[in-house]
C-alpha atoms as a PDB file:
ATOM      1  CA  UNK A   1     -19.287  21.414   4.589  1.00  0.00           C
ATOM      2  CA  UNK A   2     -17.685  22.865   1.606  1.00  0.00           C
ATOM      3  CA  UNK A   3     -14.593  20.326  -0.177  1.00  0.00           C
ATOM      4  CA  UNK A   4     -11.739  22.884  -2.085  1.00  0.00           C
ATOM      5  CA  UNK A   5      -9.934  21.517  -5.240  1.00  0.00           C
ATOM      6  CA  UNK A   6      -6.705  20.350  -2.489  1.00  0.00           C
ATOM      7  CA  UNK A   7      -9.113  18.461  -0.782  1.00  0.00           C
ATOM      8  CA  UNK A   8     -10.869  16.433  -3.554  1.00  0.00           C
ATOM      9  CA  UNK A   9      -6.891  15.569  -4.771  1.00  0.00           C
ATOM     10  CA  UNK A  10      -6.304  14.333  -1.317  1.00  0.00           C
ATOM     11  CA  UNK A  11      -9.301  12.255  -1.324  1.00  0.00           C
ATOM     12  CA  UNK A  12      -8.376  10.948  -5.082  1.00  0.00           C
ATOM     13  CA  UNK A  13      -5.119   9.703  -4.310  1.00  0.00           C
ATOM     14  CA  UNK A  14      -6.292   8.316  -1.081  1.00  0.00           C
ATOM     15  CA  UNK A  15      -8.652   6.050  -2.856  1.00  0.00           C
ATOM     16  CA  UNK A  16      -6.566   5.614  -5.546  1.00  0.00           C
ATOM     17  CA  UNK A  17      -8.308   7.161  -8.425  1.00  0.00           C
ATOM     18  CA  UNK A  18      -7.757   8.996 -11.225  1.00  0.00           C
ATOM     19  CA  UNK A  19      -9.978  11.995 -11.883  1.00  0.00           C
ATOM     20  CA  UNK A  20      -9.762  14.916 -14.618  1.00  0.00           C
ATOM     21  CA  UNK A  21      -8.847  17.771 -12.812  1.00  0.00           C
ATOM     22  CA  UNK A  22     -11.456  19.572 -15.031  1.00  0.00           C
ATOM     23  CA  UNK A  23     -13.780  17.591 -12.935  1.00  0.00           C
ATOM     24  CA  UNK A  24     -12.638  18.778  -9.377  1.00  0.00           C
ATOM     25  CA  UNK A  25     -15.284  21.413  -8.615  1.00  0.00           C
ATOM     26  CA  UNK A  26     -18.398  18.932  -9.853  1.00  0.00           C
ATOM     27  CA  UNK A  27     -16.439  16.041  -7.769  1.00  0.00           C
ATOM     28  CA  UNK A  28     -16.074  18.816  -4.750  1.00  0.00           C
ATOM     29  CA  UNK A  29     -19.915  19.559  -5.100  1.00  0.00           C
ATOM     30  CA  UNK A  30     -21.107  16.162  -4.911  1.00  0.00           C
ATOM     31  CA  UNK A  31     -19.312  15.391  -1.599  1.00  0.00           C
ATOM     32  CA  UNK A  32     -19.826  18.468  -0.081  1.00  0.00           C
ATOM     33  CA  UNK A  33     -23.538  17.408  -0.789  1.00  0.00           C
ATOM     34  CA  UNK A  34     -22.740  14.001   0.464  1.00  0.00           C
ATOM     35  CA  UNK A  35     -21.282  15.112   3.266  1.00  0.00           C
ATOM     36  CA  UNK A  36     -24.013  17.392   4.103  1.00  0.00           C
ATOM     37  CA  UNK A  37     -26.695  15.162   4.420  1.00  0.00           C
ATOM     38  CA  UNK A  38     -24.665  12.971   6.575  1.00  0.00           C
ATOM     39  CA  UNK A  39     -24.363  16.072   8.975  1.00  0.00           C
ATOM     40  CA  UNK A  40     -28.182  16.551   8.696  1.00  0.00           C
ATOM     41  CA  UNK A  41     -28.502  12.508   9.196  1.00  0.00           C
ATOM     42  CA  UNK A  42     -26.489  12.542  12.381  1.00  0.00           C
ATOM     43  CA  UNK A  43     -28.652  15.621  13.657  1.00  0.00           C
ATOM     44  CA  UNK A  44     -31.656  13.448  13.757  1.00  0.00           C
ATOM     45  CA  UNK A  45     -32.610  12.842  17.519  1.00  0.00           C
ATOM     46  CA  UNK A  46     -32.770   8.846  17.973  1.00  0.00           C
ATOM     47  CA  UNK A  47     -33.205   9.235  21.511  1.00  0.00           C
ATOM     48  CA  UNK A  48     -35.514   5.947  22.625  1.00  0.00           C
ATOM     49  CA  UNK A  49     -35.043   4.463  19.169  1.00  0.00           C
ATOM     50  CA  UNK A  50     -33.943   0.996  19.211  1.00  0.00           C
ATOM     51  CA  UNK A  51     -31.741  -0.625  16.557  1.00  0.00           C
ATOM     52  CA  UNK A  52     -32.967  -2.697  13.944  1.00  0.00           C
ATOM     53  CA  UNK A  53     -31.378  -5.773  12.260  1.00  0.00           C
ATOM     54  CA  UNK A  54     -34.256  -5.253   9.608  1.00  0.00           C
ATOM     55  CA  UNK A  55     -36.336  -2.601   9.093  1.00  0.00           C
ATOM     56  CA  UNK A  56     -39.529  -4.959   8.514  1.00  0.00           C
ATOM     57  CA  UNK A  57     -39.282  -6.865  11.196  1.00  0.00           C
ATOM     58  CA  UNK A  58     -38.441 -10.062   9.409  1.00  0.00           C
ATOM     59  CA  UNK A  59     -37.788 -12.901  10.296  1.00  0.00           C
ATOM     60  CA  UNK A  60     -35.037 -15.470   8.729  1.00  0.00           C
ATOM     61  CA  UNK A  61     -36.017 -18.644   7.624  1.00  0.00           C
ATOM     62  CA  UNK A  62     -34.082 -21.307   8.705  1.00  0.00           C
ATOM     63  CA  UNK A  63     -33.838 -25.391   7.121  1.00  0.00           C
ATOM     64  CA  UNK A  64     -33.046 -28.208   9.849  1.00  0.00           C
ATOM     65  CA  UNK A  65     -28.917 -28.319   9.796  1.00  0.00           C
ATOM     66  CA  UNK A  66     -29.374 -31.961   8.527  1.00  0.00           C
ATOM     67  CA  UNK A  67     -26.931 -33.802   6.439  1.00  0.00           C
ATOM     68  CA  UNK A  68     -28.516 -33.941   2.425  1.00  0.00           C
ATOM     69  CA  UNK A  69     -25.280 -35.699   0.627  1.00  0.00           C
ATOM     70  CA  UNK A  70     -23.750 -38.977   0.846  1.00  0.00           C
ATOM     71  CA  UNK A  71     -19.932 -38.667   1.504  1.00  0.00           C
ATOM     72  CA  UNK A  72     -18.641 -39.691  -2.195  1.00  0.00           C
ATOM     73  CA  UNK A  73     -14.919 -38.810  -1.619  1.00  0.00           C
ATOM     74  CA  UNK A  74     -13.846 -42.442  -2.101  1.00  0.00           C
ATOM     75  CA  UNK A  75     -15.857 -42.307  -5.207  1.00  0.00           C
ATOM     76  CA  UNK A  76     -14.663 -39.278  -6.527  1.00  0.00           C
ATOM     77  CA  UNK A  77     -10.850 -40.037  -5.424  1.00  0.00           C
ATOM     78  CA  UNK A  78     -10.822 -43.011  -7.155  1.00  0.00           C
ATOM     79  CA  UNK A  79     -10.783 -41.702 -10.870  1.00  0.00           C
ATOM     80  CA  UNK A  80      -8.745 -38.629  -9.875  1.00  0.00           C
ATOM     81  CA  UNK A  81      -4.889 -38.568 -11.008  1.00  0.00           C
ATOM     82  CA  UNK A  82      -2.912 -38.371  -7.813  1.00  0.00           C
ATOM     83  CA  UNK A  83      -4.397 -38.644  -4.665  1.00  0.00           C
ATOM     84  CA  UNK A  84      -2.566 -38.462  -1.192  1.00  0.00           C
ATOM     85  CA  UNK A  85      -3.592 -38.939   2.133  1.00  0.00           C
ATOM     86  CA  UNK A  86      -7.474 -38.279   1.299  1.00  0.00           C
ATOM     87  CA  UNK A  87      -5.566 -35.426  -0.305  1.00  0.00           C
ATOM     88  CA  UNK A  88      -5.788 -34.527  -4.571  1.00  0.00           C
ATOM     89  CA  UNK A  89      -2.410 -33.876  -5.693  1.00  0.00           C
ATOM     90  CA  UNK A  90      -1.839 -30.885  -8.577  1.00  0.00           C
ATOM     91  CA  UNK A  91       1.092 -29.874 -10.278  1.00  0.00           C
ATOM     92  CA  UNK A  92       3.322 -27.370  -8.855  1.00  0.00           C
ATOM     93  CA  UNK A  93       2.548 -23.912 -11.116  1.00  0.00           C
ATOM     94  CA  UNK A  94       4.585 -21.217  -8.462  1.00  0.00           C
ATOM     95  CA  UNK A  95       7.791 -21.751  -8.290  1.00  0.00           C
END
């Protein structure tokens, strides 16, 4: 699939960049390439090939959901300015 100069703009302002228009035909060349291989990728018969979540196989280790930490909010509430309702309290800054 071949990209012309209109094209590349379109795809520019789209994504919301800036580009030299000197550099439209490299910038057209590279995705048509892109987009190439993606049309060679999805020419690829998968038939009977099954998804993968990894492609070794692996398996996630997992810790026990167990609790680690004591609960120090009283603790930490206690030296804090203004506290409300188990709730720090901060200075409006947005008006």
């Amino acid at each position: 699939m071949s990209l012309d100069k209109h094209e590349v703009e379109r795809i520019a302002h789209l994504a919301r960049l800036a580009i030299d228009p000197g550099a439209v035909p490299e910038y057209a060349r590279n995705l048509s390439n892109i987009l190439d291989l993606v049309d060679q990728l999805g020419s690829a018969d998968t038939a009977g090939v099954e998804p993968l979540a990894h492609p070794l196989e692996a398996r996630q280790r997992l810790r026990e959901d167990v609790v680690t930490e004591t609960d120090q909010r009283e603790r930490f509430q206690a030296i804090a300015p203004q506290v409300e309702d188990g709730l720090y309290l901060v200075p409006r800054v947005i008006e």
